[in-house]
C-alpha atoms as a PDB file:
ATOM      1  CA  UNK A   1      96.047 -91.725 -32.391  1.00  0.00           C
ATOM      2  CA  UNK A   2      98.836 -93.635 -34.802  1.00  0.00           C
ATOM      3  CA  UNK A   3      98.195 -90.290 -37.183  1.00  0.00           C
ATOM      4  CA  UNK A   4      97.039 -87.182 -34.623  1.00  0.00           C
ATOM      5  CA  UNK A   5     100.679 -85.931 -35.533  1.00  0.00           C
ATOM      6  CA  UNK A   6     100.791 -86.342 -39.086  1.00  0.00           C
ATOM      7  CA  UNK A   7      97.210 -84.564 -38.764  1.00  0.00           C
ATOM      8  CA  UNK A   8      98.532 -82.130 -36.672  1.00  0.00           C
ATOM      9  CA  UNK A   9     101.518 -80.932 -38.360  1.00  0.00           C
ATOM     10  CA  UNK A  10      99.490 -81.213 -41.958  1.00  0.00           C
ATOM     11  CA  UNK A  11      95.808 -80.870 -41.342  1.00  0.00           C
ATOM     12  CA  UNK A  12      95.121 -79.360 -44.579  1.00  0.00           C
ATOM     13  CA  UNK A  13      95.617 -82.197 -46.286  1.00  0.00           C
ATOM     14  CA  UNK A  14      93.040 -83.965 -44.053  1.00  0.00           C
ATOM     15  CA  UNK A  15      89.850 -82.835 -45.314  1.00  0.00           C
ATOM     16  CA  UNK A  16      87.753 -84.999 -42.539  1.00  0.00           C
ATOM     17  CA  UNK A  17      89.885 -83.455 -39.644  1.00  0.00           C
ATOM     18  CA  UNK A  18      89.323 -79.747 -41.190  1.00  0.00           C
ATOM     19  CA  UNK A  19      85.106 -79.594 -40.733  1.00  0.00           C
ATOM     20  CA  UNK A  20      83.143 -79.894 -37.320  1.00  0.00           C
ATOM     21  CA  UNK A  21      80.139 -81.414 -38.779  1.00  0.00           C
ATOM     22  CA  UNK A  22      79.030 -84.154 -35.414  1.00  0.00           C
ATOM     23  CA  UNK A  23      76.938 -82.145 -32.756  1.00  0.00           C
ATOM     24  CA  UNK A  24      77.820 -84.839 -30.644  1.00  0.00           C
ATOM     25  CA  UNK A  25      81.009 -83.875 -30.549  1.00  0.00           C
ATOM     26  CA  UNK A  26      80.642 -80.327 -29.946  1.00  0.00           C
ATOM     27  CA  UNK A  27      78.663 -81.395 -27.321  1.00  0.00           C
ATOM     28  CA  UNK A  28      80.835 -83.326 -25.373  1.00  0.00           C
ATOM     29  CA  UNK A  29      83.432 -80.536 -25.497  1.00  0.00           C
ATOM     30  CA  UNK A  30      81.160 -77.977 -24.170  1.00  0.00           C
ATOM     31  CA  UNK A  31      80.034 -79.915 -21.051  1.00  0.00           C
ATOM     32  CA  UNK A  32      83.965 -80.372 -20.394  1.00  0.00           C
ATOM     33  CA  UNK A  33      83.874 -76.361 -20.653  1.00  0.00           C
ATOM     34  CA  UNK A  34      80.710 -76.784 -18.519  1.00  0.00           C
ATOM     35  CA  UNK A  35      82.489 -79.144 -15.795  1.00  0.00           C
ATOM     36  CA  UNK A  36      85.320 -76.177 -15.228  1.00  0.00           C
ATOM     37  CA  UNK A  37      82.960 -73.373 -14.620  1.00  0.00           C
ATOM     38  CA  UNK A  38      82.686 -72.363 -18.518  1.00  0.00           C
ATOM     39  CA  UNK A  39      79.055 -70.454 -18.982  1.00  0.00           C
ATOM     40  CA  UNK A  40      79.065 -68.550 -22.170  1.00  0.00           C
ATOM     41  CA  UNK A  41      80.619 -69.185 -25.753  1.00  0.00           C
ATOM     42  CA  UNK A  42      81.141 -67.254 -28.605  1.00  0.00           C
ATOM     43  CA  UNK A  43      80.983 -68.468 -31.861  1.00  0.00           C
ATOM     44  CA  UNK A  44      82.440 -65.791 -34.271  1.00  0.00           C
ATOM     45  CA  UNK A  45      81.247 -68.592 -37.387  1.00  0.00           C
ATOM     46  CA  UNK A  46      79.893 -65.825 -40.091  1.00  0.00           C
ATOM     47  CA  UNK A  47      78.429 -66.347 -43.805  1.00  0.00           C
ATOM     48  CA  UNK A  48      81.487 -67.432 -46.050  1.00  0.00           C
ATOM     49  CA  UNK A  49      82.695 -70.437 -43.082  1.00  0.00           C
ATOM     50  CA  UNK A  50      79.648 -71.964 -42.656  1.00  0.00           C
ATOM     51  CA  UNK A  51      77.777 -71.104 -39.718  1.00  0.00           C
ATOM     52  CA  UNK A  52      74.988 -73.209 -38.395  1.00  0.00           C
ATOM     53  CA  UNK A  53      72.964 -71.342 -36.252  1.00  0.00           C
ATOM     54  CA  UNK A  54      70.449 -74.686 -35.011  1.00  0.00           C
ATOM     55  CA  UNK A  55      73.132 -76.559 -34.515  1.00  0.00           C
ATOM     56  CA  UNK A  56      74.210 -73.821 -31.893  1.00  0.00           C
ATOM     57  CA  UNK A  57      70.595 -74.459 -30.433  1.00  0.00           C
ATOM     58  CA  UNK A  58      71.189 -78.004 -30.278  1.00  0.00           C
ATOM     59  CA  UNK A  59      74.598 -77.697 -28.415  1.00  0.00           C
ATOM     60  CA  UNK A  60      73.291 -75.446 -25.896  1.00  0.00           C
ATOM     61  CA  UNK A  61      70.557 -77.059 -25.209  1.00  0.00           C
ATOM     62  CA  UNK A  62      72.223 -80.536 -24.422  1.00  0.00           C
ATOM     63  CA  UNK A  63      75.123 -79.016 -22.828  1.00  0.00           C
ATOM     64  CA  UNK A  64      73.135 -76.251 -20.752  1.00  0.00           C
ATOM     65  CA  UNK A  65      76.129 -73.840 -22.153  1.00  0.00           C
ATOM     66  CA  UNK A  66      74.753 -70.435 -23.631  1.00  0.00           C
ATOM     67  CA  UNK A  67      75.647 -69.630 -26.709  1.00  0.00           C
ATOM     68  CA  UNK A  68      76.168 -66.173 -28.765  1.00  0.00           C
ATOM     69  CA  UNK A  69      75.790 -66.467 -32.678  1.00  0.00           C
ATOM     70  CA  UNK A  70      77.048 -64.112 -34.812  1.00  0.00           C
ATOM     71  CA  UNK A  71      76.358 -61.806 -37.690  1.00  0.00           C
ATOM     72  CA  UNK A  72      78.501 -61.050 -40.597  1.00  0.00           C
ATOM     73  CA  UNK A  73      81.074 -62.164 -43.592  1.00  0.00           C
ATOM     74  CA  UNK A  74      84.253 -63.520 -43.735  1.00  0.00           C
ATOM     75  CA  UNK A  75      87.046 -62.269 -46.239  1.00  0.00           C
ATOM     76  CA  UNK A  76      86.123 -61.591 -49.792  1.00  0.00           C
ATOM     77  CA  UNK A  77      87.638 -65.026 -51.336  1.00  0.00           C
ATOM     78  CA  UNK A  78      85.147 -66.847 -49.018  1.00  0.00           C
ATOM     79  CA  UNK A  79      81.756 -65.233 -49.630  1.00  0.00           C
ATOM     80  CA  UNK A  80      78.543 -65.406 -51.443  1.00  0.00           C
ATOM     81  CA  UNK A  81      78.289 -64.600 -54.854  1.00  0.00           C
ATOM     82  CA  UNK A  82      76.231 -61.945 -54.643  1.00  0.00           C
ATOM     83  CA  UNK A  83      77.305 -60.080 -51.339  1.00  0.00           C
ATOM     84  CA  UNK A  84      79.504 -57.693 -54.171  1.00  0.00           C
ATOM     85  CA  UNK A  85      76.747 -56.563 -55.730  1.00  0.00           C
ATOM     86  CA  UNK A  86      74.491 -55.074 -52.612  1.00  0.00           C
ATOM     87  CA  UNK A  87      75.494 -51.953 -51.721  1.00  0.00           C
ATOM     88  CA  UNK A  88      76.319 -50.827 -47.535  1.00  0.00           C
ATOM     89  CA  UNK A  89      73.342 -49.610 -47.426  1.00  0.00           C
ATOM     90  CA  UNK A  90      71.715 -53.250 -48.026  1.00  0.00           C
ATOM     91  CA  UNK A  91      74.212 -55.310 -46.404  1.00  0.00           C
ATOM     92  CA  UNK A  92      73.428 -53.194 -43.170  1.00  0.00           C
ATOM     93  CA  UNK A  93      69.829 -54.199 -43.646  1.00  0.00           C
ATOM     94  CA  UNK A  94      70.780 -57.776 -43.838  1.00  0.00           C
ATOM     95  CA  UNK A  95      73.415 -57.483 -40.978  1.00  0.00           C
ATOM     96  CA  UNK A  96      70.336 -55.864 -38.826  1.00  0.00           C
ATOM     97  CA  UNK A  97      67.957 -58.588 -39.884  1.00  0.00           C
ATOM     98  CA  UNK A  98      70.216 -61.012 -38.604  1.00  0.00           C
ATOM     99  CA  UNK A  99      70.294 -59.406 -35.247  1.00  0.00           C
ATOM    100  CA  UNK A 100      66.793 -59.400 -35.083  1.00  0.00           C
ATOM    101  CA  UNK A 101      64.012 -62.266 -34.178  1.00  0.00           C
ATOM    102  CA  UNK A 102      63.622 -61.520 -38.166  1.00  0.00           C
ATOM    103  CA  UNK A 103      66.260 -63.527 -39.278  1.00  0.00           C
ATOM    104  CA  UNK A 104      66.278 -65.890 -41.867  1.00  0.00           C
ATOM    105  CA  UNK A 105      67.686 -68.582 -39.497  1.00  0.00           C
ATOM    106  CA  UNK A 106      65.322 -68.443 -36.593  1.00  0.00           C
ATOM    107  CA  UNK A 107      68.469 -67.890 -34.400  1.00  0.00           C
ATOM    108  CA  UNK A 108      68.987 -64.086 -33.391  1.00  0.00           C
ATOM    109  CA  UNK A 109      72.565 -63.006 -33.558  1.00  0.00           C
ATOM    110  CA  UNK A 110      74.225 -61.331 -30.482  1.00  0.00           C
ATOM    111  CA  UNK A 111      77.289 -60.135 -32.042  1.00  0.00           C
ATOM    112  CA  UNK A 112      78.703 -58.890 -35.086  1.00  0.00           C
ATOM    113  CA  UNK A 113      82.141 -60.427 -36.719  1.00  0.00           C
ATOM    114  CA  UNK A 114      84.433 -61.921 -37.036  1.00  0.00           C
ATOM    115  CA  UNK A 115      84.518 -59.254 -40.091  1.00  0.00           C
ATOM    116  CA  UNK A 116      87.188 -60.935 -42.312  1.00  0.00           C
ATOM    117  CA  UNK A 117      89.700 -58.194 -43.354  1.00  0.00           C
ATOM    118  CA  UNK A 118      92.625 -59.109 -46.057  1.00  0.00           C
ATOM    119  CA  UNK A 119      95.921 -57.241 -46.641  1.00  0.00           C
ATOM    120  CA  UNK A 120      95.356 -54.925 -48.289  1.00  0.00           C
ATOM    121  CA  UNK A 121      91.788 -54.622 -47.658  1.00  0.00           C
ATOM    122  CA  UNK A 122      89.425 -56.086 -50.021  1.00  0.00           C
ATOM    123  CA  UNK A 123      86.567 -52.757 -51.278  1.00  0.00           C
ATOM    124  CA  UNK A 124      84.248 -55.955 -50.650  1.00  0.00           C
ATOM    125  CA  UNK A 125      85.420 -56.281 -47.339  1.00  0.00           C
ATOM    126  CA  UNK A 126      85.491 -52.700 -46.781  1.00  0.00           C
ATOM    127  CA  UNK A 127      82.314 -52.295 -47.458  1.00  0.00           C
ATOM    128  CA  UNK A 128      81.236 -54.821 -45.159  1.00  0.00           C
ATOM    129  CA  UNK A 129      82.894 -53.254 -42.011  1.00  0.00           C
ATOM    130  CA  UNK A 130      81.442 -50.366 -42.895  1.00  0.00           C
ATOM    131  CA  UNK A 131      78.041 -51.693 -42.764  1.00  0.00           C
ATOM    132  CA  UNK A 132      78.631 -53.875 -39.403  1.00  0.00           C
ATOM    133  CA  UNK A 133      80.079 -50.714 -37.853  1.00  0.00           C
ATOM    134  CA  UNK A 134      76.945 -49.281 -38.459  1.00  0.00           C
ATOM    135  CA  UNK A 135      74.861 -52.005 -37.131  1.00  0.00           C
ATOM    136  CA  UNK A 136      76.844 -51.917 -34.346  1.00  0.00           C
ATOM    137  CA  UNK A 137      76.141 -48.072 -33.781  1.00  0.00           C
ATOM    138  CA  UNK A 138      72.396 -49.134 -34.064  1.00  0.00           C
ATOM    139  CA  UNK A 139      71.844 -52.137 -31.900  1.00  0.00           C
ATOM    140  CA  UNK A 140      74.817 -51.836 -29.426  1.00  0.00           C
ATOM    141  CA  UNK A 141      76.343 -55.242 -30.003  1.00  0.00           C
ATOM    142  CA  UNK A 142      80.014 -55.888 -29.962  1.00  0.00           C
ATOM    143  CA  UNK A 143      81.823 -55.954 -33.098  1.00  0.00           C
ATOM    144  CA  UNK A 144      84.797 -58.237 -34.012  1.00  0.00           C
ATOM    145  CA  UNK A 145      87.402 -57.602 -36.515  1.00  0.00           C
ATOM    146  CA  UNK A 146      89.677 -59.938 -38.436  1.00  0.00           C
ATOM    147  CA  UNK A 147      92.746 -57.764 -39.783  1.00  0.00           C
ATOM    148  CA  UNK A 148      94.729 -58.095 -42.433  1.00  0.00           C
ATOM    149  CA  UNK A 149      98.757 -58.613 -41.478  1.00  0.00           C
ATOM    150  CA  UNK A 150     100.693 -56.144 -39.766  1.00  0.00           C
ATOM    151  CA  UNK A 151      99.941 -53.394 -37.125  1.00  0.00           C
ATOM    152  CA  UNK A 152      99.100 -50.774 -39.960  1.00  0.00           C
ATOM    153  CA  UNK A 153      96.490 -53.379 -41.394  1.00  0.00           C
ATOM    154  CA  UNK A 154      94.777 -53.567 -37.697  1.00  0.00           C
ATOM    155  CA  UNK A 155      94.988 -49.761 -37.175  1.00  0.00           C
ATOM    156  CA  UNK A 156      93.321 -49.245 -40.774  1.00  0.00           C
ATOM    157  CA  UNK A 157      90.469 -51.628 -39.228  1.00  0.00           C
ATOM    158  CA  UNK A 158      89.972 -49.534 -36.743  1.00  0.00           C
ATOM    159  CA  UNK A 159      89.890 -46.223 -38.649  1.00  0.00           C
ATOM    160  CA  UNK A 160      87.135 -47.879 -41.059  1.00  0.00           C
ATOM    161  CA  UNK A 161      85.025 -48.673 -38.052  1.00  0.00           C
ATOM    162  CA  UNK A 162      85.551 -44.659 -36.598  1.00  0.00           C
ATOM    163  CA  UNK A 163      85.167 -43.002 -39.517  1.00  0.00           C
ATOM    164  CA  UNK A 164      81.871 -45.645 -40.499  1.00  0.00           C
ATOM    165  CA  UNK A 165      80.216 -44.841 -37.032  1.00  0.00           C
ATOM    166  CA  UNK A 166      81.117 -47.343 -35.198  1.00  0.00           C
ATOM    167  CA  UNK A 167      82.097 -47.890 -31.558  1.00  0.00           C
ATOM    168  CA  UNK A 168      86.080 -48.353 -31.455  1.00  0.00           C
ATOM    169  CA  UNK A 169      85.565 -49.242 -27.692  1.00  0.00           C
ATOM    170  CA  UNK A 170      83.278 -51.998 -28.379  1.00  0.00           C
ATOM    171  CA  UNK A 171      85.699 -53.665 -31.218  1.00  0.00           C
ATOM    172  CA  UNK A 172      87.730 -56.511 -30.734  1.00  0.00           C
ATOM    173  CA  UNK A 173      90.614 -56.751 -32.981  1.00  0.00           C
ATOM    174  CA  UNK A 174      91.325 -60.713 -33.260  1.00  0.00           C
ATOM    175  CA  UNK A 175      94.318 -62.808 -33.772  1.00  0.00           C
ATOM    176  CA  UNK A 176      96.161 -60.095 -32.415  1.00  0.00           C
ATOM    177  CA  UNK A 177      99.660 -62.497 -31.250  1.00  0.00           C
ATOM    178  CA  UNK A 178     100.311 -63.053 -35.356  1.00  0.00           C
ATOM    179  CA  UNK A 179      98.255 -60.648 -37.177  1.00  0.00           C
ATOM    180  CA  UNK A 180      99.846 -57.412 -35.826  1.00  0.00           C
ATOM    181  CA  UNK A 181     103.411 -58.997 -36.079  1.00  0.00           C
ATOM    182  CA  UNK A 182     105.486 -58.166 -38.740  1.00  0.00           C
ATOM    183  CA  UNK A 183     109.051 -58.908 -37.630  1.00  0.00           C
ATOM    184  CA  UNK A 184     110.888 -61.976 -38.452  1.00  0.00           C
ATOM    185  CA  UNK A 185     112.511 -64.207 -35.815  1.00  0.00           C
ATOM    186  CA  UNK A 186     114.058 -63.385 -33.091  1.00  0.00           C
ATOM    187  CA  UNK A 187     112.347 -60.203 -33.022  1.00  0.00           C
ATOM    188  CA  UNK A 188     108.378 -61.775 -33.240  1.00  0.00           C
ATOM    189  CA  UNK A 189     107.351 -61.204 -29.529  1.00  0.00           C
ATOM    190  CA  UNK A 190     108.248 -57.519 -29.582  1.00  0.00           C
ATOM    191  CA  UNK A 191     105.288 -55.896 -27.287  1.00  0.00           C
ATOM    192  CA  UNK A 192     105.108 -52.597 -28.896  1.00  0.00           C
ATOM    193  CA  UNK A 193     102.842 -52.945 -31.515  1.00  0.00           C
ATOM    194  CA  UNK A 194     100.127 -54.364 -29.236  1.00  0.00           C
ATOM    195  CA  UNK A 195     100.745 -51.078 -27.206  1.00  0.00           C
ATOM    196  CA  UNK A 196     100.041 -49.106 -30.241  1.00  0.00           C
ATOM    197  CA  UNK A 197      97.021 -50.503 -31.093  1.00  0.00           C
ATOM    198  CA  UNK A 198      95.634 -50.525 -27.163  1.00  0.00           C
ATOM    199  CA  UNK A 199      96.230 -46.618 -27.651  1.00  0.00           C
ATOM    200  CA  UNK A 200      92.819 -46.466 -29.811  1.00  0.00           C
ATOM    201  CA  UNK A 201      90.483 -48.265 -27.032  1.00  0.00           C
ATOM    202  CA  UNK A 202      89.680 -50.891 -29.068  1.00  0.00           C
ATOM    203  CA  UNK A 203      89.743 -54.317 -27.049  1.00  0.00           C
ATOM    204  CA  UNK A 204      92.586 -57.029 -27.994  1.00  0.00           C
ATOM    205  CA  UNK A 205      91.970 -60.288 -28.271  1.00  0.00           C
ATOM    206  CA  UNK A 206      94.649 -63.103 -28.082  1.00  0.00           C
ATOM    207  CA  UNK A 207      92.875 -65.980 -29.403  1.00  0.00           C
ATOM    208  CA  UNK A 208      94.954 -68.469 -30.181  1.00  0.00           C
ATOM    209  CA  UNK A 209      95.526 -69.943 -26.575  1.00  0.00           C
ATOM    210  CA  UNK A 210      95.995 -73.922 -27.183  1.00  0.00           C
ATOM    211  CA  UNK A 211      97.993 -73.462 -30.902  1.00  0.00           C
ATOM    212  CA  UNK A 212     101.584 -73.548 -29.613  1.00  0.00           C
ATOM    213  CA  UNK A 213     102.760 -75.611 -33.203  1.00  0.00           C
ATOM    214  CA  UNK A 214     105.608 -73.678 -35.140  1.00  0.00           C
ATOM    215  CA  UNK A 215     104.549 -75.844 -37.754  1.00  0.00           C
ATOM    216  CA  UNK A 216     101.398 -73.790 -38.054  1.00  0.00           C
ATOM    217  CA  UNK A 217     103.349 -70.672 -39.371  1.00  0.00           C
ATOM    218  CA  UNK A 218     103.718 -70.487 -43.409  1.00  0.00           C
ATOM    219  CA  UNK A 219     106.550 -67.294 -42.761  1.00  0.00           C
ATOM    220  CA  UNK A 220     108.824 -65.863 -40.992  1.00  0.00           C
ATOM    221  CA  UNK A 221     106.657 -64.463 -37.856  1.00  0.00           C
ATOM    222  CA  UNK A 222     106.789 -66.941 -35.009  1.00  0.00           C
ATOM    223  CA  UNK A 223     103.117 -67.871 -33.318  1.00  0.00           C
ATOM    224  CA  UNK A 224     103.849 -67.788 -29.896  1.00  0.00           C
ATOM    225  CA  UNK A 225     103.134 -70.258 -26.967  1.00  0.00           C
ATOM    226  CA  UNK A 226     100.465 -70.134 -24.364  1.00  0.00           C
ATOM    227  CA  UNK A 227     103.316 -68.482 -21.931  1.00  0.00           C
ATOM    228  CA  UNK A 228     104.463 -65.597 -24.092  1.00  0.00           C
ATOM    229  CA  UNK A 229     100.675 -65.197 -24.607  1.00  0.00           C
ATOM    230  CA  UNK A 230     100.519 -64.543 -20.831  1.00  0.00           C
ATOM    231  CA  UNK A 231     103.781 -62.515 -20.998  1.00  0.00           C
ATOM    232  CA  UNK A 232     101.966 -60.124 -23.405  1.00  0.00           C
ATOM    233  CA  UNK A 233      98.890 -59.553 -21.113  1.00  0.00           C
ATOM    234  CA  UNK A 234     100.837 -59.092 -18.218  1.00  0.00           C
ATOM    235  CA  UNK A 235     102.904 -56.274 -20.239  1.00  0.00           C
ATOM    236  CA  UNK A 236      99.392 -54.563 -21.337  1.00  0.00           C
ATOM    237  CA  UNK A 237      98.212 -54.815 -17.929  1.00  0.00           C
ATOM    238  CA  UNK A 238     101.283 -53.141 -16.242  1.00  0.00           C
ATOM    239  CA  UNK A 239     100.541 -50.403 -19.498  1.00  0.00           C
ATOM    240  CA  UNK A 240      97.423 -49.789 -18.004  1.00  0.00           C
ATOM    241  CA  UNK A 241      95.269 -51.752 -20.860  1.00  0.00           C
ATOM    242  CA  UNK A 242      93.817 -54.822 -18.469  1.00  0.00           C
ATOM    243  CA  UNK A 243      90.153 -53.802 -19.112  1.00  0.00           C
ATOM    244  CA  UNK A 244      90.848 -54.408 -23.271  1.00  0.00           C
ATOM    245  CA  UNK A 245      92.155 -57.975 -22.913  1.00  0.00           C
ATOM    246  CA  UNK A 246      89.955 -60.874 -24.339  1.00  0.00           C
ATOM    247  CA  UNK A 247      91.180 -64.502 -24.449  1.00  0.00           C
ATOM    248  CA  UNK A 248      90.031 -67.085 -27.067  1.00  0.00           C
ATOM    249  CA  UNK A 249      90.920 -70.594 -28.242  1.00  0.00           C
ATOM    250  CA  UNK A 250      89.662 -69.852 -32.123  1.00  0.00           C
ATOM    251  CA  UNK A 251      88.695 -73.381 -32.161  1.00  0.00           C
ATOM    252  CA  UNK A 252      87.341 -74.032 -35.401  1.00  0.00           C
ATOM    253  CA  UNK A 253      88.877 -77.129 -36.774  1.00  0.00           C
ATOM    254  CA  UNK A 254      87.998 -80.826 -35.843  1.00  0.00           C
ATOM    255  CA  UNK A 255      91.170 -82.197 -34.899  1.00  0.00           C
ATOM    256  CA  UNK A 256      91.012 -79.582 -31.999  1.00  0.00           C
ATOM    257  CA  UNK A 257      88.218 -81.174 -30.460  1.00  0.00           C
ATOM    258  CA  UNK A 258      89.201 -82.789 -27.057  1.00  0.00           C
ATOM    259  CA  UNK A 259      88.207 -85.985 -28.752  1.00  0.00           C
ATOM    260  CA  UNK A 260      91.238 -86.085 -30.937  1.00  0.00           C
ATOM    261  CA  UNK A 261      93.633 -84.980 -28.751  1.00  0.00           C
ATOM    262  CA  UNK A 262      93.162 -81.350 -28.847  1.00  0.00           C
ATOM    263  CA  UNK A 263      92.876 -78.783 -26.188  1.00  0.00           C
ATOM    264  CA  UNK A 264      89.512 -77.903 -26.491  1.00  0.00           C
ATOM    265  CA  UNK A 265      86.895 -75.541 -25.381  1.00  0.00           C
ATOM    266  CA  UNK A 266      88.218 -76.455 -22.036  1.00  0.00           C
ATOM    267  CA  UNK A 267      91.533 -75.142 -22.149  1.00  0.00           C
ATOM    268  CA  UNK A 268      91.555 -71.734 -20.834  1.00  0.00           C
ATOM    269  CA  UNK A 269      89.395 -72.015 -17.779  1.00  0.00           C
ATOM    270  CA  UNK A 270      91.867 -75.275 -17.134  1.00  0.00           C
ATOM    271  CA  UNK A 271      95.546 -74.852 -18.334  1.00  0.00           C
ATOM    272  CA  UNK A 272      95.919 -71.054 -18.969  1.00  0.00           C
ATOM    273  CA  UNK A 273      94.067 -70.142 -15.741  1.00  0.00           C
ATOM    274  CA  UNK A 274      96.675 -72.553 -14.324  1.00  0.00           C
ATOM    275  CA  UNK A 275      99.101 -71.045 -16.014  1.00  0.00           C
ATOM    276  CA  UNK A 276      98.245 -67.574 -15.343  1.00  0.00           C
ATOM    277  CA  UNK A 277      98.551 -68.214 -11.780  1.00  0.00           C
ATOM    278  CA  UNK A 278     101.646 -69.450 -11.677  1.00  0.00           C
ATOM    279  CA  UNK A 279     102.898 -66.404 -13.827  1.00  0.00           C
ATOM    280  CA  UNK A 280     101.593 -64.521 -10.380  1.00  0.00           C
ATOM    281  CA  UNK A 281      98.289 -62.929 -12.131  1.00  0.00           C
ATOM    282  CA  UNK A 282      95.697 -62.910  -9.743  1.00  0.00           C
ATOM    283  CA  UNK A 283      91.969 -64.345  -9.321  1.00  0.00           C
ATOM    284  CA  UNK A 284      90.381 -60.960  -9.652  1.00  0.00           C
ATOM    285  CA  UNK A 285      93.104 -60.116 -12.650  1.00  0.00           C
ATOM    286  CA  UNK A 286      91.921 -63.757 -13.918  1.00  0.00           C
ATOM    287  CA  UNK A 287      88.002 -62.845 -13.442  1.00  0.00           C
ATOM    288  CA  UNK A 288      88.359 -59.316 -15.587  1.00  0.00           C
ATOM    289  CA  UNK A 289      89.878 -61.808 -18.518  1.00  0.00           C
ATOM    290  CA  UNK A 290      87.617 -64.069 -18.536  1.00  0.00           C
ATOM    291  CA  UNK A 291      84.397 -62.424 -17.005  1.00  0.00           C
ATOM    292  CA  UNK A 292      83.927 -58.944 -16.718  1.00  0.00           C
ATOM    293  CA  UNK A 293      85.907 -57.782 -20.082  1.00  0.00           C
ATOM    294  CA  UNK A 294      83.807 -60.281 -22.946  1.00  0.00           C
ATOM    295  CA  UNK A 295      80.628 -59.437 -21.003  1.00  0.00           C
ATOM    296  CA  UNK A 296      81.185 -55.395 -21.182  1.00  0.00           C
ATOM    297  CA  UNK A 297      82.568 -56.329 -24.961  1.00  0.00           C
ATOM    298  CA  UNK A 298      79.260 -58.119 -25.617  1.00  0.00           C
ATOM    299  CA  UNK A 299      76.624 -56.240 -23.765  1.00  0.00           C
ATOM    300  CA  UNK A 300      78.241 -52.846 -22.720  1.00  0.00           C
END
């Protein structure tokens, strides 16, 4: 406790607060998710961050939470040496193997991404999208997309995915409350470009619920709180878009853990849905977040 600030404020420099390596750990934050009615988590942890698909076995099993692994590569900087070299053709072999009781891990993947995108996109990367989009088209799975900064960079994802074969209405763009803003302060929470991009049908997903520290921010783009997070989805649901709303925590550091002070997997289905409430958004509003949207995103 004397440093959770310091750690907080400067995690990078804290390489032992950085990787979730205890499945005890994990475990104990997914029966708190458990406890408050939590059923089902994704882990978007692809080749390039270090997935561990038995350790996802493990934490399900102990916590009686199910769990949805995922296919896929993060951005370019981040992955095996030789993912370059294949061509689509045999990455979408591999990405389909992966989604199979074939895979290499024992542990069959339910959903593709996140797909790490740069700005400007990588060819690597490209190339990559390409081929998930087209496992996607195959085996009907939902598809999750990482964009590079700015609204043109997330629109540019989803033209790859359209013009690749891929099912626009069953991709999530992530990190959507930073990655599509480009305006400096004052003008960060401007709603319009998350209008924009709800115009293609893909599915937004604000998943940064819990991370409410300026300090995270390296520029001039503001991260916003969990309430202007709420503000935004009340704004796409009064546009109409309340069916293409997914809510996240992108917990994927240690020092989130509820065992160092951080919010957790717990979180939403405790303080958001709290504060959702109070903000006036219903329990059937509330159930179409957190229920009925990820499972049509996941299963159609």
């Amino acid at each position: 406790m004397s440093n959770l600030g310091d750690v907080r404020r400067n995690y990078h420099f804290y390489a032992e607060a950085l990787r979730i390596t205890d499945i005890d750990e994990v475990v104990e934050d997914a029966l708190l998710f458990k406890d408050l009615g939590g059923g089902c988590i994704v882990d978007g942890t692809v080749h390039g961050m270090g997935p561990s698909p038995q350790g996802l076995v493990e934490v399900s099993r102990r916590s009686g939470v199910h769990i949805v692994a995922s296919a896929g590569y993060y951005l370019y900087p981040y992955l095996p040496p030789d993912i370059a070299a294949l061509s689509e053709d045999e990455l979408f072999d591999r990405l389909l193997c992966e989604l199979s009781d074939e895979s290499e891990s024992g542990v069959r993947a339910g959903v593709l991404g996140e797909i790490g995108l740069s700005g400007p996109v990588h060819p690597v990367e490209e190339k990559v999208l390409r081929a998930a989009a087209r496992a996607q088209a195959e085996t009907g799975v939902g598809l999750a997309v990482h964009p590079g900064p700015g609204l043109d960079e997330a629109l540019h994802a989803v033209e790859i995915v359209e013009e690749a074969g891929g099912d626009v209405g069953r991709t999530a763009i992530l990190h959507v409350e930073h990655r599509l803003v480009e305006a400096p302060s004052p003008g960060s929470f401007d709603t319009g470009p998350f209008l924009r991009l709800a115009e293609t049908g893909c599915y937004l997903s604000f998943d940064l619920f819990g991370r409410e520290e300026s300090y995270r921010q390296g520029g001039q783009v503001d991260l916003p709180n969990d309430a202007v997070r709420v503000n935004h989805l009340a704004t796409l649901v009064d546009a109409g878009y309340g069916d293409r709303l997914l809510l996240s925590h992108d917990l994927t550091l240690r020092w989130q853990l509820s065992r160092y002070g951080g919010y957790g997997f717990r979180h939403i289905p405790d303080s958001v849905v709290r504060l959702m409430q109070l903000k006036g958004l219903g329990q059937e509003l509330i159930d179409q977040f957190l229920v009925e949207n990820p499972a049509r995103w996941l299963i159609g």
